[in-house]
C-alpha atoms as a PDB file:
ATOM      1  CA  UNK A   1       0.000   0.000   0.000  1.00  0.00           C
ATOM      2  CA  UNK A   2       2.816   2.262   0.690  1.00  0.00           C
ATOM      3  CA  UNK A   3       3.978   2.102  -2.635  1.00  0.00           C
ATOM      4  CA  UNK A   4       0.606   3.280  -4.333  1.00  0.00           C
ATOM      5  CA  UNK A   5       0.395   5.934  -1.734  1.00  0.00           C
ATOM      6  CA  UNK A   6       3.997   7.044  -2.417  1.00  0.00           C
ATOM      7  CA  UNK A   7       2.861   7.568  -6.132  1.00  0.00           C
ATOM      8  CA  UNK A   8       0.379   9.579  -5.494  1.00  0.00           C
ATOM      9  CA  UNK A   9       2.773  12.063  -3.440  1.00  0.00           C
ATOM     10  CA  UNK A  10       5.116  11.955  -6.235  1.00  0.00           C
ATOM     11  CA  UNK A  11       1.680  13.092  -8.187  1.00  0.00           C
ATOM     12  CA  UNK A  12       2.913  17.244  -8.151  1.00  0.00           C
ATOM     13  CA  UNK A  13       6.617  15.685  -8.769  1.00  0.00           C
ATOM     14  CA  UNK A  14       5.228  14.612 -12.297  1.00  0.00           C
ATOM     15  CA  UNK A  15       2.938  17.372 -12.765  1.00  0.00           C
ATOM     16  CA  UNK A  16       5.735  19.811 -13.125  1.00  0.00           C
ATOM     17  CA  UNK A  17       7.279  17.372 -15.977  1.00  0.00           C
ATOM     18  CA  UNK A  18       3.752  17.654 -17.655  1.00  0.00           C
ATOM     19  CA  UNK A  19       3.981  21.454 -17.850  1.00  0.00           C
ATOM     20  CA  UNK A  20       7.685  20.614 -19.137  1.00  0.00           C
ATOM     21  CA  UNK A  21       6.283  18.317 -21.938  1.00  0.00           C
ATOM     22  CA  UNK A  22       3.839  21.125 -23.064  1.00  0.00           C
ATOM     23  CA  UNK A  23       6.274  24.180 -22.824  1.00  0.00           C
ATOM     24  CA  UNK A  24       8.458  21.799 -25.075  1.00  0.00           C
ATOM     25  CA  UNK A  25       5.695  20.894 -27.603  1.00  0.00           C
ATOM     26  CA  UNK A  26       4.812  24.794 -28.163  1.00  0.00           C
ATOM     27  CA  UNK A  27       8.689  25.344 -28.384  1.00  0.00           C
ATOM     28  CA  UNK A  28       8.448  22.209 -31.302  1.00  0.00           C
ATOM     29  CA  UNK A  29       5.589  23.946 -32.922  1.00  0.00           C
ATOM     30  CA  UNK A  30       7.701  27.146 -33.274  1.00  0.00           C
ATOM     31  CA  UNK A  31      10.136  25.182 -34.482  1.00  0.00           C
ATOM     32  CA  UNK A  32       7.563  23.743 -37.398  1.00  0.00           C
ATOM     33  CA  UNK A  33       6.800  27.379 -37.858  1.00  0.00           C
ATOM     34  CA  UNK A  34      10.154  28.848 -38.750  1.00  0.00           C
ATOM     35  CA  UNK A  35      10.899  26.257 -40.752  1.00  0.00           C
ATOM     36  CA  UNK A  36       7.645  27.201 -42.946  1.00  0.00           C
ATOM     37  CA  UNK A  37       9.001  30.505 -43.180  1.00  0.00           C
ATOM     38  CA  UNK A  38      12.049  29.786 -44.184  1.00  0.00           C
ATOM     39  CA  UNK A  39      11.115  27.457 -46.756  1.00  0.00           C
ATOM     40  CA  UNK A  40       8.457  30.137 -48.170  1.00  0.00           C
ATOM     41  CA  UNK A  41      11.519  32.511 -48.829  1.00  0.00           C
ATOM     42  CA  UNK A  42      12.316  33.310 -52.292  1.00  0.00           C
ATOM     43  CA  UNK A  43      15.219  31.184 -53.675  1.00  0.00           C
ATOM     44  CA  UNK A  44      14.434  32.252 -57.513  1.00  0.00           C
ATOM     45  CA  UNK A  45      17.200  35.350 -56.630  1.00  0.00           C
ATOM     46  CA  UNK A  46      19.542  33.504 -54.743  1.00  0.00           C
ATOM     47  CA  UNK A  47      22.840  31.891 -55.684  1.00  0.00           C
ATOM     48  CA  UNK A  48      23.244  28.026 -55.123  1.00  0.00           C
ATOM     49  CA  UNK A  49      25.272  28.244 -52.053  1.00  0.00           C
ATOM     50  CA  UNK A  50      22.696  30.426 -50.729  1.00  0.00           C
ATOM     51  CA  UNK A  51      19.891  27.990 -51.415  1.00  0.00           C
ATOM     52  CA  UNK A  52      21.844  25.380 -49.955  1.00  0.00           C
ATOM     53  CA  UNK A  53      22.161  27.429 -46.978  1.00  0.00           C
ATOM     54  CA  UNK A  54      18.379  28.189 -46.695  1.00  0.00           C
ATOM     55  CA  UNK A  55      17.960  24.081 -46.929  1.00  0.00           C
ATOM     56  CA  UNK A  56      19.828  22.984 -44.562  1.00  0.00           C
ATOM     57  CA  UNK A  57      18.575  25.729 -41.947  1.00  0.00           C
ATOM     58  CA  UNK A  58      14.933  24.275 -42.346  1.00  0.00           C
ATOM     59  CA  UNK A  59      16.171  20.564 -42.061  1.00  0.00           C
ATOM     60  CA  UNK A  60      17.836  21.623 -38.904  1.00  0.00           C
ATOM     61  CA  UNK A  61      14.437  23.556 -37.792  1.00  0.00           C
ATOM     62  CA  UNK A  62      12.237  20.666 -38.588  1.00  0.00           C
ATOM     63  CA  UNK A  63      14.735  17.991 -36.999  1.00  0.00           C
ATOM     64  CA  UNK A  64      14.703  20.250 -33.887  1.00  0.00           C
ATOM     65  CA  UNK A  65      10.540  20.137 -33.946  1.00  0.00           C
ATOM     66  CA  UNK A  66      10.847  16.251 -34.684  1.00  0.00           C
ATOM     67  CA  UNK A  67      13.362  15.638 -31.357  1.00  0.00           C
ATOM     68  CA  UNK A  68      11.452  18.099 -29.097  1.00  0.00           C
ATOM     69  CA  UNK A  69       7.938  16.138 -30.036  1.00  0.00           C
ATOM     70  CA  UNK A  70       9.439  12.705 -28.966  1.00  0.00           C
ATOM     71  CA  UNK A  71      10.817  14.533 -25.765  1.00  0.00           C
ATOM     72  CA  UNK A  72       7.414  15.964 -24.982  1.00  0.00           C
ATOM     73  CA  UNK A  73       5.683  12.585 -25.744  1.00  0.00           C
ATOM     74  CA  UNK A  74       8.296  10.914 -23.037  1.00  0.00           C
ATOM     75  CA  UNK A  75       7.632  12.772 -20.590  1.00  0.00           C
ATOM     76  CA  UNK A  76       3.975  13.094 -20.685  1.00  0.00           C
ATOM     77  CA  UNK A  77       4.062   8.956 -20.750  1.00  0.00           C
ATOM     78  CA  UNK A  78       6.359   9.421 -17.412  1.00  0.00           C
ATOM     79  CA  UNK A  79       3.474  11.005 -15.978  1.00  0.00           C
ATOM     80  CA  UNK A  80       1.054   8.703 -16.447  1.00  0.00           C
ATOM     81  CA  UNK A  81       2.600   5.686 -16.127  1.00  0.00           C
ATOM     82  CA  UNK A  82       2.392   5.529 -12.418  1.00  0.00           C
ATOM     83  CA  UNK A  83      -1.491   5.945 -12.973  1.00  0.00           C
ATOM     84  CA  UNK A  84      -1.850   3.180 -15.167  1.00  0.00           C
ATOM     85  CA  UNK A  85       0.221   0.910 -13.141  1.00  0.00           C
ATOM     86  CA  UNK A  86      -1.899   1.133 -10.079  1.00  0.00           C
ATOM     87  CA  UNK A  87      -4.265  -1.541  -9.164  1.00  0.00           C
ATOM     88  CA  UNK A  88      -6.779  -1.326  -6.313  1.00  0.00           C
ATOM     89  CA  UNK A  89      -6.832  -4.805  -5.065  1.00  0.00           C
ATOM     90  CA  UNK A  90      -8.767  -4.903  -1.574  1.00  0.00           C
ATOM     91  CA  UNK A  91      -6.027  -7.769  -0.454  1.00  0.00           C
ATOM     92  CA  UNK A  92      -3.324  -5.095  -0.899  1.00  0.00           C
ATOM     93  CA  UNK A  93      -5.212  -3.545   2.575  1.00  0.00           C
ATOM     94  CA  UNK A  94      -4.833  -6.856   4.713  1.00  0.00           C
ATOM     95  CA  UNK A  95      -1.894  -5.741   7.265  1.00  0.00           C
ATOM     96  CA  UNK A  96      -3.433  -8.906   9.675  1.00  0.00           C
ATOM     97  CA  UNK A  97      -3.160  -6.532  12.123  1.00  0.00           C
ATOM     98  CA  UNK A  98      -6.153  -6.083  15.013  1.00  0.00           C
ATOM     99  CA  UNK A  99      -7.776  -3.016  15.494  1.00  0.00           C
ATOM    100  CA  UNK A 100     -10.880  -1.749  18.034  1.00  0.00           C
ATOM    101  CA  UNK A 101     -13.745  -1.607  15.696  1.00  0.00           C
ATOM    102  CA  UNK A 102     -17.297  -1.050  18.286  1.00  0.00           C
ATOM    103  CA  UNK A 103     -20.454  -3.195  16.943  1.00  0.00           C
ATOM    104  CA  UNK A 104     -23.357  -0.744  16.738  1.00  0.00           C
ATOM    105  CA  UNK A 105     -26.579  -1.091  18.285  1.00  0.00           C
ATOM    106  CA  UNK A 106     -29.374  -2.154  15.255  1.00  0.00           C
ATOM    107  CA  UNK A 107     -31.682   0.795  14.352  1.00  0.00           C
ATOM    108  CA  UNK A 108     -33.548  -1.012  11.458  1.00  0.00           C
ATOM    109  CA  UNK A 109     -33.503  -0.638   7.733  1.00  0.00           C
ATOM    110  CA  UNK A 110     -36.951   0.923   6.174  1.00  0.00           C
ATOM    111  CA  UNK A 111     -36.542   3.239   2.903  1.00  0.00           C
ATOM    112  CA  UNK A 112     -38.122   6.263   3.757  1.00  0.00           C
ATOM    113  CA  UNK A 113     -38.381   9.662   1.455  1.00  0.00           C
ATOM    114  CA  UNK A 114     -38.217  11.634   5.127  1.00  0.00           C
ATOM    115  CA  UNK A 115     -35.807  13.387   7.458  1.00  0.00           C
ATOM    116  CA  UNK A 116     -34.156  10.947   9.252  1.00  0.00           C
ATOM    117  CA  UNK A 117     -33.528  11.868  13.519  1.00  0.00           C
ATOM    118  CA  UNK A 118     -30.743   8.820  13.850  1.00  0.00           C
ATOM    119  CA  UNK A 119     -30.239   8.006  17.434  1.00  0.00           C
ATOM    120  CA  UNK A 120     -26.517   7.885  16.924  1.00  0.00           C
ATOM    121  CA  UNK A 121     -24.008  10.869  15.561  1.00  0.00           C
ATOM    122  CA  UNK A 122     -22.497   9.056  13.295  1.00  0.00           C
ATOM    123  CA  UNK A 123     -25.512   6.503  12.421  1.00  0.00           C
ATOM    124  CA  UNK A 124     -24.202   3.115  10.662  1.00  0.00           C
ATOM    125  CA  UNK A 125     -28.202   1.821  10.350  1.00  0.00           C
ATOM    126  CA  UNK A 126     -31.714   2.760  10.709  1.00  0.00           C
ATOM    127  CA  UNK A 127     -34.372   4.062   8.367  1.00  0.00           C
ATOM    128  CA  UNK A 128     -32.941   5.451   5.159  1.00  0.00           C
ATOM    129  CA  UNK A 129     -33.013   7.209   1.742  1.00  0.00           C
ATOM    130  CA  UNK A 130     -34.143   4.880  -1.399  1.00  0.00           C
ATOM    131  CA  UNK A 131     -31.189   6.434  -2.931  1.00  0.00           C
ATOM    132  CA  UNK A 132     -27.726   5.877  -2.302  1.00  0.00           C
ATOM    133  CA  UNK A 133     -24.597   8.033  -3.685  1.00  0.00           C
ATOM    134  CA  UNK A 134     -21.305   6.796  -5.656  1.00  0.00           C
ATOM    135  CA  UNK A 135     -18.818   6.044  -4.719  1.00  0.00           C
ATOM    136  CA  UNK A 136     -15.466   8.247  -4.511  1.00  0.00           C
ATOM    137  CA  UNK A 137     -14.410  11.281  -2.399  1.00  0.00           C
ATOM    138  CA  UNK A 138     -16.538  13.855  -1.272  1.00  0.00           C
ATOM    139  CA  UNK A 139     -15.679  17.817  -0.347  1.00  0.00           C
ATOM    140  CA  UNK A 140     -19.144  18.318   1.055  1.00  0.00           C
ATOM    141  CA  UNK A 141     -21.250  15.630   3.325  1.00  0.00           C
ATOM    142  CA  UNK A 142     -23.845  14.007   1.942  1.00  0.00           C
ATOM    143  CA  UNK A 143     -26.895  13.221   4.041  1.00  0.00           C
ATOM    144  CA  UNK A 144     -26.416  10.630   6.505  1.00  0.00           C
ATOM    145  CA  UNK A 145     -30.178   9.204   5.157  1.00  0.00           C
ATOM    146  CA  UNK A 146     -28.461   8.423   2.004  1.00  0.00           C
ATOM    147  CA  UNK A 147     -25.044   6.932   3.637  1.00  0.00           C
ATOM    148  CA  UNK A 148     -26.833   5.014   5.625  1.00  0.00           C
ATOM    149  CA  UNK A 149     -28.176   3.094   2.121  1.00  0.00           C
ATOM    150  CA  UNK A 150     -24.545   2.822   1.273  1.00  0.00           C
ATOM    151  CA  UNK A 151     -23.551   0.856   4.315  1.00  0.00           C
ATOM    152  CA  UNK A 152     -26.535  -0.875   3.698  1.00  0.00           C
ATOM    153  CA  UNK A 153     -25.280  -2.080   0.240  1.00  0.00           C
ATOM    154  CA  UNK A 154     -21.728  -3.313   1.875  1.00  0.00           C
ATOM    155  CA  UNK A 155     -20.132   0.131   1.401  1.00  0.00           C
ATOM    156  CA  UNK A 156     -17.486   1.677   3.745  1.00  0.00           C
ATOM    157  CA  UNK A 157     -17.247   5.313   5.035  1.00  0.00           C
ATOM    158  CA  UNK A 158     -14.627   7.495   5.888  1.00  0.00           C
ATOM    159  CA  UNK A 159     -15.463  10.467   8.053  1.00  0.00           C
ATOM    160  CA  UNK A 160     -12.641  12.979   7.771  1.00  0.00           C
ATOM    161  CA  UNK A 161     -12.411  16.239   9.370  1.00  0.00           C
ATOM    162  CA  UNK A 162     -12.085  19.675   7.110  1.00  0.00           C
ATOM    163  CA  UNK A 163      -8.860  20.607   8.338  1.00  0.00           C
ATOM    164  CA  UNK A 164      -7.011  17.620   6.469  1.00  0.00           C
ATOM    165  CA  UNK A 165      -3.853  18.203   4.917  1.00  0.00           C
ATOM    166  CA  UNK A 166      -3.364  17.595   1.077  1.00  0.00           C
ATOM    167  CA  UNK A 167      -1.336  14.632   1.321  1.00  0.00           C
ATOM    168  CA  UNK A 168      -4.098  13.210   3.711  1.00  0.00           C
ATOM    169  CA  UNK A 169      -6.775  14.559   1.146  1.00  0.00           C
ATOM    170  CA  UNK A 170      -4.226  12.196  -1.644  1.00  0.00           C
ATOM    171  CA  UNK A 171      -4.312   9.364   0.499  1.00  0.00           C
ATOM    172  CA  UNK A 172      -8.448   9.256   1.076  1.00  0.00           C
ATOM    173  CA  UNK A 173      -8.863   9.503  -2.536  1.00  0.00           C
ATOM    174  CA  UNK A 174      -6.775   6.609  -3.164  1.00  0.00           C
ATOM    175  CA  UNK A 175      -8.369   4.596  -0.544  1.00  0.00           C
ATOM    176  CA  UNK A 176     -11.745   5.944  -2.207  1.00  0.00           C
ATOM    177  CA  UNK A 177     -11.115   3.808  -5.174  1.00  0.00           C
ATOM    178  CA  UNK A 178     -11.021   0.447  -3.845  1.00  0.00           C
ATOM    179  CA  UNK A 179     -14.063  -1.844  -4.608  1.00  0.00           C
ATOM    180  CA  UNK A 180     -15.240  -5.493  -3.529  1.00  0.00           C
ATOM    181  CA  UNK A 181     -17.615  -6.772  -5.657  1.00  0.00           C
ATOM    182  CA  UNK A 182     -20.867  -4.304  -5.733  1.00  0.00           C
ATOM    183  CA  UNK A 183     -19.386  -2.184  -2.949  1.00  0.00           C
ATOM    184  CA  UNK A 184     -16.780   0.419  -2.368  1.00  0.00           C
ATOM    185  CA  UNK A 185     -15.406   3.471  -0.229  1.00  0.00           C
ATOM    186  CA  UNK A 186     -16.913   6.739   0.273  1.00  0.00           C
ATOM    187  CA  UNK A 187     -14.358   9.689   1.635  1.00  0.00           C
ATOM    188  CA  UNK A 188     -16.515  12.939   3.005  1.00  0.00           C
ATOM    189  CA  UNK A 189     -15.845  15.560   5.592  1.00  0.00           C
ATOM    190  CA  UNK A 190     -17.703  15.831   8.854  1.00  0.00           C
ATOM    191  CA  UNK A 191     -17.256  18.983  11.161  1.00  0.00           C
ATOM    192  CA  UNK A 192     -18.884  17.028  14.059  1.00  0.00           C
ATOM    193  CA  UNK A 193     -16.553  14.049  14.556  1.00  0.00           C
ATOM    194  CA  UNK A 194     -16.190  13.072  18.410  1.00  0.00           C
ATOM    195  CA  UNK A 195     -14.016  15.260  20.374  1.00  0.00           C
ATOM    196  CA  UNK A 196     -10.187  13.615  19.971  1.00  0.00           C
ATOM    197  CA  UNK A 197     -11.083  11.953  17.181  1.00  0.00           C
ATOM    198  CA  UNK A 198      -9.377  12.237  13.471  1.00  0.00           C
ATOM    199  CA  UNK A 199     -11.478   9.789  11.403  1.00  0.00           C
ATOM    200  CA  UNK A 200     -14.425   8.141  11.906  1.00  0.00           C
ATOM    201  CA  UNK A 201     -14.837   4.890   9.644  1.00  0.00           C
ATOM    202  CA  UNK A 202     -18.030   2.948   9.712  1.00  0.00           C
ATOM    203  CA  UNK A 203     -19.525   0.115   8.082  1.00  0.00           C
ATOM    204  CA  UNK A 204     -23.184  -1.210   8.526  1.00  0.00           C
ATOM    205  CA  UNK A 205     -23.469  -1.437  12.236  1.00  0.00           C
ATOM    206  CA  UNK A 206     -19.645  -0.837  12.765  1.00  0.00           C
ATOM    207  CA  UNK A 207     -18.063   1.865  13.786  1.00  0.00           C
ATOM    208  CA  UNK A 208     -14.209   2.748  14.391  1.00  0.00           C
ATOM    209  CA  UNK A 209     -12.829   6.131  15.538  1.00  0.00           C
ATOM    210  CA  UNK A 210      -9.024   6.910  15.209  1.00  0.00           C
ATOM    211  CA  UNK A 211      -7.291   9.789  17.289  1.00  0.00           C
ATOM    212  CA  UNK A 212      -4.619   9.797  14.667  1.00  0.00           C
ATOM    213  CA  UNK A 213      -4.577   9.436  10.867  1.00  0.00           C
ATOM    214  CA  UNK A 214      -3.767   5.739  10.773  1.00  0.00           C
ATOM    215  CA  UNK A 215      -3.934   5.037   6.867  1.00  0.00           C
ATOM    216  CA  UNK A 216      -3.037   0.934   7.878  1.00  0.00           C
ATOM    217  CA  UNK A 217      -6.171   0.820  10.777  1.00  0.00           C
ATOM    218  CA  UNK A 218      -8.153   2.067   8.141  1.00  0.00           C
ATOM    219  CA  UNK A 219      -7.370  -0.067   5.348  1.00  0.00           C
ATOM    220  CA  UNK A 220      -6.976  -2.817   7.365  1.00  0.00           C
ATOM    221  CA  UNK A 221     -11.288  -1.536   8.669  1.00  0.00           C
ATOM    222  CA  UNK A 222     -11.777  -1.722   4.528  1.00  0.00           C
ATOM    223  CA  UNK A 223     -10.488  -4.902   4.323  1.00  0.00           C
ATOM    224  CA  UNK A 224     -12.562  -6.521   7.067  1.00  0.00           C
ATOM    225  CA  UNK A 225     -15.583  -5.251   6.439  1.00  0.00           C
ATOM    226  CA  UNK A 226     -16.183  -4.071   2.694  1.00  0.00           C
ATOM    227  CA  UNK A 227     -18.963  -6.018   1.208  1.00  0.00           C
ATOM    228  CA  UNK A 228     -20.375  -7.225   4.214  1.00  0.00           C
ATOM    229  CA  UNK A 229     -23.835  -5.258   4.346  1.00  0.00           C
ATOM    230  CA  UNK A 230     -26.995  -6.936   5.033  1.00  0.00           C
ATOM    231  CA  UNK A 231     -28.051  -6.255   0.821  1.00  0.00           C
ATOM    232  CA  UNK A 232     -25.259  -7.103  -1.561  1.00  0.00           C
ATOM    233  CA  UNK A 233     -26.014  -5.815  -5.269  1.00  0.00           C
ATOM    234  CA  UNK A 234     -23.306  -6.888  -7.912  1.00  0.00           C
ATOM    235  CA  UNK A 235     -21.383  -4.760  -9.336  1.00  0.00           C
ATOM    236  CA  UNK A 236     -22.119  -4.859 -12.904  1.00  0.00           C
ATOM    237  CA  UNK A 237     -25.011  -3.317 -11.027  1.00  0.00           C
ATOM    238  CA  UNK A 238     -24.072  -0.758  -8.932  1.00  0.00           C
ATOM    239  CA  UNK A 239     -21.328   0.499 -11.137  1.00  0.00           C
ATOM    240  CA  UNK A 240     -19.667   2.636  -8.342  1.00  0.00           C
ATOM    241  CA  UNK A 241     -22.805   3.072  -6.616  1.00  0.00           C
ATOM    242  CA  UNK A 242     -25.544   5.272  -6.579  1.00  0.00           C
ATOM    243  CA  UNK A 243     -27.983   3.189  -8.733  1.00  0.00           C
ATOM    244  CA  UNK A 244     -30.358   1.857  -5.863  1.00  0.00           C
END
């Protein structure tokens, strides 16, 4: 897991080669473009040397376009290729490692179109939305009526506070991407976490709290409980979530 999360770290490393690769493609174009113009010049009044001169100037102007579009093409390939090479396998999360994950008290499951008063802060069941949301990270909260359907469905959630840093912000979008099957991880901010806490994860009647931002407790929470709600829908169903 490290290693993915190291890539995405190195993500503003590669994003300053990316501007690279474009500064060097408009430099290639201008390249292209005095090479036009010099080949447009009128040769009909100069001597032979002079032509052969003029030639051999746009050869080297066109060469220079040719070697700067293969350099611009390399490095925008560096930058991606960290992208493509990630996989989001839910076994990568297993650290076998115990952590102190509270079983929640049952509060039911009924679809309902109304304003939900959940007995608990954080609720991880009762009455719920009919509608559930994708999956992915979130920069506002979504109401609890419809992430309560989510953990319903198998899904996990990640209650961060605002005040998270960028590479912690990197690191919940990563986890955000993993999927089991027709469920997956949702990332979103909540102002009201429990005093001393950092992140509140929950699954369908689970619930761990972390004083600390313990990336291996919480994929290890992921790991244990993804895809273990009460109503499993496959995922060429769900397709992220937010179909149900």
């Amino acid at each position: 897991m490290e290693t993915h999360i190291n890539m995405h770290n190195q993500g503003s490393e590669s994003a300053i080669w990316l501007y690279i690769a474009g500064l060097i493609f408009i430099i290639a174009i201008v390249s292209y473009v005095l090479a036009a113009r010099k080949n447009k010049e009128s040769v009909n009044r100069m001597k032979k040397e002079a032509r052969n001169v003029l030639k051999q100037t746009v050869k080297k102007f066109r060469l220079a376009g040719h070697l700067l579009i293969v350099v611009a093409l390399i490095l925008v390939f560096v930058h991606y290729l960290p992208k493509w090479m990630q996989t989001y396998d839910v076994a990568e999360l297993n650290y076998d490692m115990q952590i102190e994950v509270k079983t929640d008290e049952y509060f039911g499951a009924d679809h309902t179109d109304s304003t939900v008063n959940y007995e608990m802060k954080i609720p991880t069941s009762g009455p719920h939305s009919p509608h559930d949301l994708k999956f992915g990270f979130y920069n506002e909260r979504p109401a609890f009526e419809m992430l309560v359907h989510n953990l319903e469905h198998g899904d996990i959630i990640i209650h961060y506070r605002p005040s998270v840093t960028h590479d912690q912000v990197t690191l919940l979008q990563y986890l955000a991407k993993f999927r089991e099957a027709g469920a997956g991880v949702l990332a979103v901010p909540n102002d009201e976490l429990p005093e001393g806490a950092e992140l509140v994860v929950t699954a369908w009647t689970k619930t761990m709290e972390l004083d600390g931002f313990n990336e291996r407790a919480v994929a290890q929470f992921i790991y244990d409980n993804i895809n273990r709600g009460p109503e499993q829908i496959p995922a060429n169903i769900r397709r992220g979530g937010g179909t149900m």
